[in-house]
N, C-alpha and C. Protein backbone atom coordinates (compact mmCIF):
# COMPACT_ATOMS: atom_id res chain seq x y z
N UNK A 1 16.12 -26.86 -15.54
CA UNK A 1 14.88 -27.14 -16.24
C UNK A 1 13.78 -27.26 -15.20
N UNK A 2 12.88 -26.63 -15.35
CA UNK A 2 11.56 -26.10 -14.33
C UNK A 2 10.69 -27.44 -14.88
N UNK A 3 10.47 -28.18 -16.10
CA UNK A 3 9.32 -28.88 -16.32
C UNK A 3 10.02 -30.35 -17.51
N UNK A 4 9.59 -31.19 -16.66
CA UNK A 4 10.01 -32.14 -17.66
C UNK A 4 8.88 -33.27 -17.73
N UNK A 5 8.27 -33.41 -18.96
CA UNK A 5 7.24 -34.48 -19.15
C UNK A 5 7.23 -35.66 -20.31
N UNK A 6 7.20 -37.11 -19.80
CA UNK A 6 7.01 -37.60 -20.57
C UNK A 6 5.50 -38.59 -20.73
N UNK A 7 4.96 -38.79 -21.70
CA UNK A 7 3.74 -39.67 -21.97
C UNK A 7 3.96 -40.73 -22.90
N UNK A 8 3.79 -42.31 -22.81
CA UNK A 8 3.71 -43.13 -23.72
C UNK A 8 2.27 -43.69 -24.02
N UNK A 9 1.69 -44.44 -25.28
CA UNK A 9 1.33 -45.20 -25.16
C UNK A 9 1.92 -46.58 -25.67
N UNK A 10 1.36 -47.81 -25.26
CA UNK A 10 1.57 -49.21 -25.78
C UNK A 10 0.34 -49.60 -26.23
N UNK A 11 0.72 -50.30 -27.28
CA UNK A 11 -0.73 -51.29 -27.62
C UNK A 11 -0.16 -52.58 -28.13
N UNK A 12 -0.59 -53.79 -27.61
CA UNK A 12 0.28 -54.99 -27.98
C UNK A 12 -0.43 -56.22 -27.83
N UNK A 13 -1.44 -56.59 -29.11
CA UNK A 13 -2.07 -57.18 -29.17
C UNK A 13 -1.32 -58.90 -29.31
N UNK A 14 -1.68 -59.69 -29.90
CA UNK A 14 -1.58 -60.84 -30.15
C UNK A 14 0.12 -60.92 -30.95
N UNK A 15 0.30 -60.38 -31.92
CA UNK A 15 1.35 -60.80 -32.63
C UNK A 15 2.26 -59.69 -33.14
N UNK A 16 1.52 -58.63 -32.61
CA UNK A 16 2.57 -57.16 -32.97
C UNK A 16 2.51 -55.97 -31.39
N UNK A 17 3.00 -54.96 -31.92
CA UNK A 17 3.20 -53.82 -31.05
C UNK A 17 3.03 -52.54 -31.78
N UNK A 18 2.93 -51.56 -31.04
CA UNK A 18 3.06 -50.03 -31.52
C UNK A 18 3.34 -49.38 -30.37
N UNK A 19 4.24 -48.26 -30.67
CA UNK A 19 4.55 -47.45 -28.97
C UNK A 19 4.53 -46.22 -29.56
N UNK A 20 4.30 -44.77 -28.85
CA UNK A 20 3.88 -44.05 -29.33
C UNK A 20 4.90 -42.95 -27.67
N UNK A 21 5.61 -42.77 -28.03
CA UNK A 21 6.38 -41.73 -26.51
C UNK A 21 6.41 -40.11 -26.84
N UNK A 22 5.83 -39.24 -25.99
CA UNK A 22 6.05 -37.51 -26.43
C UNK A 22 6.92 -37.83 -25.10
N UNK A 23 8.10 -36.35 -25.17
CA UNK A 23 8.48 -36.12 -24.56
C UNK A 23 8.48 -34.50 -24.45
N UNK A 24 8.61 -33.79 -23.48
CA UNK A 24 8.88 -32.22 -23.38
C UNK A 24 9.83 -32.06 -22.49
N UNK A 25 10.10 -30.94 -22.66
CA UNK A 25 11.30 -30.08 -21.69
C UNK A 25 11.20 -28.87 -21.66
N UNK A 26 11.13 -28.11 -20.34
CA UNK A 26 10.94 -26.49 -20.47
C UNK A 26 12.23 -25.84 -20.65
N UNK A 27 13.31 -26.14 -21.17
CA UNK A 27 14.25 -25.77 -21.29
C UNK A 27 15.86 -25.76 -20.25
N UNK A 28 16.65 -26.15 -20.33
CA UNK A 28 17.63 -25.88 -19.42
C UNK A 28 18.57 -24.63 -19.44
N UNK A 29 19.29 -24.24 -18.32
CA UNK A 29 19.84 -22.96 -18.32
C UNK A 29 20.39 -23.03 -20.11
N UNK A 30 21.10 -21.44 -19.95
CA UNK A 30 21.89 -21.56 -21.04
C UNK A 30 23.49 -20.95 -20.84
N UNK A 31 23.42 -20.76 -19.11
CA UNK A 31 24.98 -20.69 -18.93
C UNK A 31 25.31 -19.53 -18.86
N UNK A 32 24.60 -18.68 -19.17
CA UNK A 32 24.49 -16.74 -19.31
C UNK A 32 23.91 -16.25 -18.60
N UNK A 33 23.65 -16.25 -17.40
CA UNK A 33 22.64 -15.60 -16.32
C UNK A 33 23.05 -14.26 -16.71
N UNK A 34 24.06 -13.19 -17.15
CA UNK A 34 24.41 -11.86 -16.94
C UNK A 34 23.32 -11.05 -16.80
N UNK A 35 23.63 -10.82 -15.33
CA UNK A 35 22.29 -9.55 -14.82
C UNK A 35 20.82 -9.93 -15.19
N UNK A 36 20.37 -11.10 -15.19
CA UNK A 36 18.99 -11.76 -15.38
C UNK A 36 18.52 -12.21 -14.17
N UNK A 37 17.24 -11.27 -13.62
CA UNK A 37 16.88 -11.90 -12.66
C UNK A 37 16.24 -13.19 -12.75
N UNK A 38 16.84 -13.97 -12.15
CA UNK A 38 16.44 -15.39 -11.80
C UNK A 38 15.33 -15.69 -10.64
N UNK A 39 14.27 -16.16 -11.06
CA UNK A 39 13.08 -16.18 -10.09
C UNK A 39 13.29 -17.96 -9.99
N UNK A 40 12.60 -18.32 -8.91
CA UNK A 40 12.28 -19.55 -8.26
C UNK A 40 11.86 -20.23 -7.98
N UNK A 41 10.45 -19.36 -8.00
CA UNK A 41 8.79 -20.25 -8.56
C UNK A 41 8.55 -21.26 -8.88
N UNK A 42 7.85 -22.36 -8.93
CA UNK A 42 7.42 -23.34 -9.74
C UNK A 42 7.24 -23.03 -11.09
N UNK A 43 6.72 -21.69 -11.58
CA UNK A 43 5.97 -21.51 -12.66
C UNK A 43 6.69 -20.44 -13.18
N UNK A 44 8.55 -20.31 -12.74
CA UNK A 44 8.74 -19.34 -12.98
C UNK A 44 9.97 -19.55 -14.02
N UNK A 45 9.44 -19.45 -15.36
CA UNK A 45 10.52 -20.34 -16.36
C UNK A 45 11.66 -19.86 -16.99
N UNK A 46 11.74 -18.55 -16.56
CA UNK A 46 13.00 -17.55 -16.75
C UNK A 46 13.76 -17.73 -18.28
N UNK A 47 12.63 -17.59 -18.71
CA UNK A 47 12.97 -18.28 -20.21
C UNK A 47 13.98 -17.44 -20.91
N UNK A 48 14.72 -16.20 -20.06
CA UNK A 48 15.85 -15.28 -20.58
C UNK A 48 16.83 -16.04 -20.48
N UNK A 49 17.07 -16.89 -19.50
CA UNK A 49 18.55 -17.89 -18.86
C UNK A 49 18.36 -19.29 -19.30
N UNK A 50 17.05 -19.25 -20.08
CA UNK A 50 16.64 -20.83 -20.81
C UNK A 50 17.30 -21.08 -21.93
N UNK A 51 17.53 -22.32 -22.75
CA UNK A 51 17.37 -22.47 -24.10
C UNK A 51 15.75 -22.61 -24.34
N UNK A 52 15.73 -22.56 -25.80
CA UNK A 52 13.88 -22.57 -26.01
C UNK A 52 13.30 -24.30 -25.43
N UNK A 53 12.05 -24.66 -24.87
CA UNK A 53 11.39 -25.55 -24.68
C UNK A 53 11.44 -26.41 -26.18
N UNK A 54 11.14 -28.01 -25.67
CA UNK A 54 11.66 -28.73 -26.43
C UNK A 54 10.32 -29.91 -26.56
N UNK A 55 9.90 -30.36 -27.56
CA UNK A 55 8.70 -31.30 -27.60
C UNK A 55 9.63 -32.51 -28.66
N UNK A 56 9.27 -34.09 -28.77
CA UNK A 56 9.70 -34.65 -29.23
C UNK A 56 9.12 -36.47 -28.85
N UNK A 57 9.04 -36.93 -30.42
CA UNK A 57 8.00 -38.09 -30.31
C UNK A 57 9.07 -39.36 -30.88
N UNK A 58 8.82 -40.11 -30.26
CA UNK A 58 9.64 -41.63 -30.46
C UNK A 58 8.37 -42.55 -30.92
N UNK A 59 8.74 -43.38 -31.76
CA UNK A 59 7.42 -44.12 -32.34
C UNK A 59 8.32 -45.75 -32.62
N UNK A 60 7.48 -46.25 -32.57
CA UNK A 60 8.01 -47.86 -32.55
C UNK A 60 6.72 -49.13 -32.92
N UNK A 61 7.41 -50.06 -33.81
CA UNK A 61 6.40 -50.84 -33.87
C UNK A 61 7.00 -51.99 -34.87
N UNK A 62 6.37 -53.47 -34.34
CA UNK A 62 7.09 -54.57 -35.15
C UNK A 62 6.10 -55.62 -35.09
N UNK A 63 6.19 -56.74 -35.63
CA UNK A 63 5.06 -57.75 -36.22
C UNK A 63 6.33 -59.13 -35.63
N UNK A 64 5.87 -60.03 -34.97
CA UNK A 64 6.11 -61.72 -35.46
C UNK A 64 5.37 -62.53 -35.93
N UNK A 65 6.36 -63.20 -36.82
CA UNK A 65 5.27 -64.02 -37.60
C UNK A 65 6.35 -65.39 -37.38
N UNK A 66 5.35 -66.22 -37.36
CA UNK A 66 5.34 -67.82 -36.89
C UNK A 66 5.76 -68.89 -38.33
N UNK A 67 6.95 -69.03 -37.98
CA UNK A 67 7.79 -69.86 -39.11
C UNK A 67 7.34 -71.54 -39.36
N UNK A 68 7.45 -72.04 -37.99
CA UNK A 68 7.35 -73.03 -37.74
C UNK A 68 6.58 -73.03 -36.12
N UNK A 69 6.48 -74.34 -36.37
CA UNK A 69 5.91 -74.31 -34.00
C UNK A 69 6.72 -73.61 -33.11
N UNK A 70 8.23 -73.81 -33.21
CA UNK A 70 9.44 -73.15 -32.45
C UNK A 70 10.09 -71.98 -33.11
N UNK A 71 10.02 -71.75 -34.22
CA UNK A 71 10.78 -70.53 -34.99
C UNK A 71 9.89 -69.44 -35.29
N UNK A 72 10.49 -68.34 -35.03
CA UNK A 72 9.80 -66.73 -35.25
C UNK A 72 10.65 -66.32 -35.82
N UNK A 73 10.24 -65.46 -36.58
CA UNK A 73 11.13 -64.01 -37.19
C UNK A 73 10.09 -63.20 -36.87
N UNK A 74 10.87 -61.62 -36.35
CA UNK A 74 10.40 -60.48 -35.76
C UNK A 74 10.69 -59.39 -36.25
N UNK A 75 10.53 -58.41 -37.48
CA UNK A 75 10.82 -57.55 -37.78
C UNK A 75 10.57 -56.18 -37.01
N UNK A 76 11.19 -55.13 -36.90
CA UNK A 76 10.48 -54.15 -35.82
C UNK A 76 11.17 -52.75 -36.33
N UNK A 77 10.92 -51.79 -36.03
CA UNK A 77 11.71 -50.15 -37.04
C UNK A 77 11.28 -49.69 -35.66
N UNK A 78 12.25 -48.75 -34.94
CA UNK A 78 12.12 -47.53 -34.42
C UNK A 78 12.48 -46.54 -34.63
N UNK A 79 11.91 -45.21 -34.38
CA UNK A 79 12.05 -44.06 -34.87
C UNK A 79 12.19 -43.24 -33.77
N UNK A 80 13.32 -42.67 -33.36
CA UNK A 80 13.40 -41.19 -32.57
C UNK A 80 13.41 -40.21 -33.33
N UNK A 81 13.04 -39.05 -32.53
CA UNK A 81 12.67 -37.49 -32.61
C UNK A 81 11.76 -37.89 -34.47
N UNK A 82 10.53 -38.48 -34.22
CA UNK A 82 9.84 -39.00 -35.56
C UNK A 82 9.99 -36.93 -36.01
N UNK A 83 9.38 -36.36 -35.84
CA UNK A 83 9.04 -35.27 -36.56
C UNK A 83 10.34 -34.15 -37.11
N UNK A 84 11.87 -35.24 -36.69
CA UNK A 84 12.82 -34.07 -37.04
C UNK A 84 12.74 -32.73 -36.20
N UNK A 85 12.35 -32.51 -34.89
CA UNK A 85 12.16 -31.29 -34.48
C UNK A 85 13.52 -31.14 -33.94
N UNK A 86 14.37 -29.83 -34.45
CA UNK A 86 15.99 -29.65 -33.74
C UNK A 86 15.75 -29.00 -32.34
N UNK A 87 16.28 -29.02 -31.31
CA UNK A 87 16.42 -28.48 -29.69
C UNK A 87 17.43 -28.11 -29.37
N UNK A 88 17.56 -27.62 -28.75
CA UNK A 88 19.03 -27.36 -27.28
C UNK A 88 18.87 -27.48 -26.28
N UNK A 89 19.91 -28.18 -26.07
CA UNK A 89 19.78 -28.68 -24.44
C UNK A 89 21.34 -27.65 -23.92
N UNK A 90 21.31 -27.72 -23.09
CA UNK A 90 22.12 -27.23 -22.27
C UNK A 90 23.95 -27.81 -22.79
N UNK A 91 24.82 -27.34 -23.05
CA UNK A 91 26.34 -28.29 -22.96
C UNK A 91 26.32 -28.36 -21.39
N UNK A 92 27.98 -29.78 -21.70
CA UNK A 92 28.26 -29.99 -20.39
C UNK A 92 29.07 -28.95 -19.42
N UNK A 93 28.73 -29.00 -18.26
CA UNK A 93 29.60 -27.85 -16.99
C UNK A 93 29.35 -26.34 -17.77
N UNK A 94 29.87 -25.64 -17.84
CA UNK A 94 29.90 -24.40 -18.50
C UNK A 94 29.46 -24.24 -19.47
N UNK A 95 29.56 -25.05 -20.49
CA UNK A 95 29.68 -24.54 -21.99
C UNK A 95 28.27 -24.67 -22.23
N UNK A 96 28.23 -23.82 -23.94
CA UNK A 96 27.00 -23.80 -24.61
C UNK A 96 26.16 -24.53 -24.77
N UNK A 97 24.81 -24.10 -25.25
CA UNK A 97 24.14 -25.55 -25.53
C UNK A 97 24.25 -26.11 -26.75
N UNK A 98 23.92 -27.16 -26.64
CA UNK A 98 24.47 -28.16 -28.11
C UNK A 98 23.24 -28.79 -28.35
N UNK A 99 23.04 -29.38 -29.65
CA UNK A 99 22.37 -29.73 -30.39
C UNK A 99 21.46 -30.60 -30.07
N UNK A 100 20.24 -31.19 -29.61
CA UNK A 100 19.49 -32.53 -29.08
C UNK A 100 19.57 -33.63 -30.89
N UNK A 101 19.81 -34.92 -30.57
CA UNK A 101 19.79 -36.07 -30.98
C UNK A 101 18.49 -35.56 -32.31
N UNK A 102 19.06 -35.75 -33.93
CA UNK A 102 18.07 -35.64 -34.80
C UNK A 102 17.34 -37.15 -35.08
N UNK A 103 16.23 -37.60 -36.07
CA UNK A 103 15.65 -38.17 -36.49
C UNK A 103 16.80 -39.55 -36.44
N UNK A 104 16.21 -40.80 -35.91
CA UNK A 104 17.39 -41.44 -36.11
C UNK A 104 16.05 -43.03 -36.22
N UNK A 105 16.80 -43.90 -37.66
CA UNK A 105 15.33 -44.54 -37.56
C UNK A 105 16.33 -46.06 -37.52
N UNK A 106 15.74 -46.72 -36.74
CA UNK A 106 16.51 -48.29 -36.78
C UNK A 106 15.74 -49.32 -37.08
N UNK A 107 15.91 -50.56 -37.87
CA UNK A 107 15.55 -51.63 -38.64
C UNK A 107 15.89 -52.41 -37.69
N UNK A 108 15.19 -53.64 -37.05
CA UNK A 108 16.02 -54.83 -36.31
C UNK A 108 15.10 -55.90 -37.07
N UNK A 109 15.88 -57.36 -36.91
CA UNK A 109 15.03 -58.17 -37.40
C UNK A 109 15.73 -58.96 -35.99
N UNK A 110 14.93 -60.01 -35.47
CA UNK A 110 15.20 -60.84 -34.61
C UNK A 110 14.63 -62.52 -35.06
N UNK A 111 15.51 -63.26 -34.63
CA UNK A 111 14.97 -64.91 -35.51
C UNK A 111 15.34 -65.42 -34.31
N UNK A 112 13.58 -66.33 -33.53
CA UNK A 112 13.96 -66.76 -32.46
C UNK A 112 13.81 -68.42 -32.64
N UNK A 113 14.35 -69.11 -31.64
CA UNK A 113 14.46 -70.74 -32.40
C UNK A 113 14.00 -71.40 -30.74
């Protein structure tokens, strides 16, 4: 993989959060070089020996709210690959590429004392 980028933001005011993560990937081999010239370049993405480039957003965000002086409850949901976008990444050692991680959304509640 010739290019790998990630960007977050945070914002985390007084009693909550929001996170906001892109990630990209210019692709990793795909294990098939046969007779493909392979260049070396910085900028040279040989996108014949690639799987396709890959974009993908993680989103997150939760609230506490104040029970008592000492007790919180913290509800919070995160969300990977928010937009459902499917990828390939490379398999392991030899083999094909396989599938990147779909939409996966998690609920936590936390109760602090």
């Amino acid at each position: 993989q010739r290019l790998s980028m990630v960007a977050g933001l945070n914002y985390q005011p007084q009693n909550w959060f929001a996170n906001l993560i892109a990630i990209y990937g210019s692709g990793l081999t795909n294990g098939n070089p046969n007779g493909i010239e392979f260049k070396t370049g910085l900028f040279d993405f040989n996108s014949d020996a690639h799987v396709s480039s890959s974009v993908s957003f993680d989103l997150s965000g939760g609230y506490t709210f104040k029970i008592s002086k000492q007790m919180f409850l913290e509800p919070s949901v995160y969300v990977t690959n928010l937009f459902d976008n499917p990828y390939l990444l490379k398999g392991a050692f030899f083999s094909g590429s396989s599938y990147g991680q779909r939409r996966n959304v998690l609920f936590k509640i936390a109760f602090r004392y």
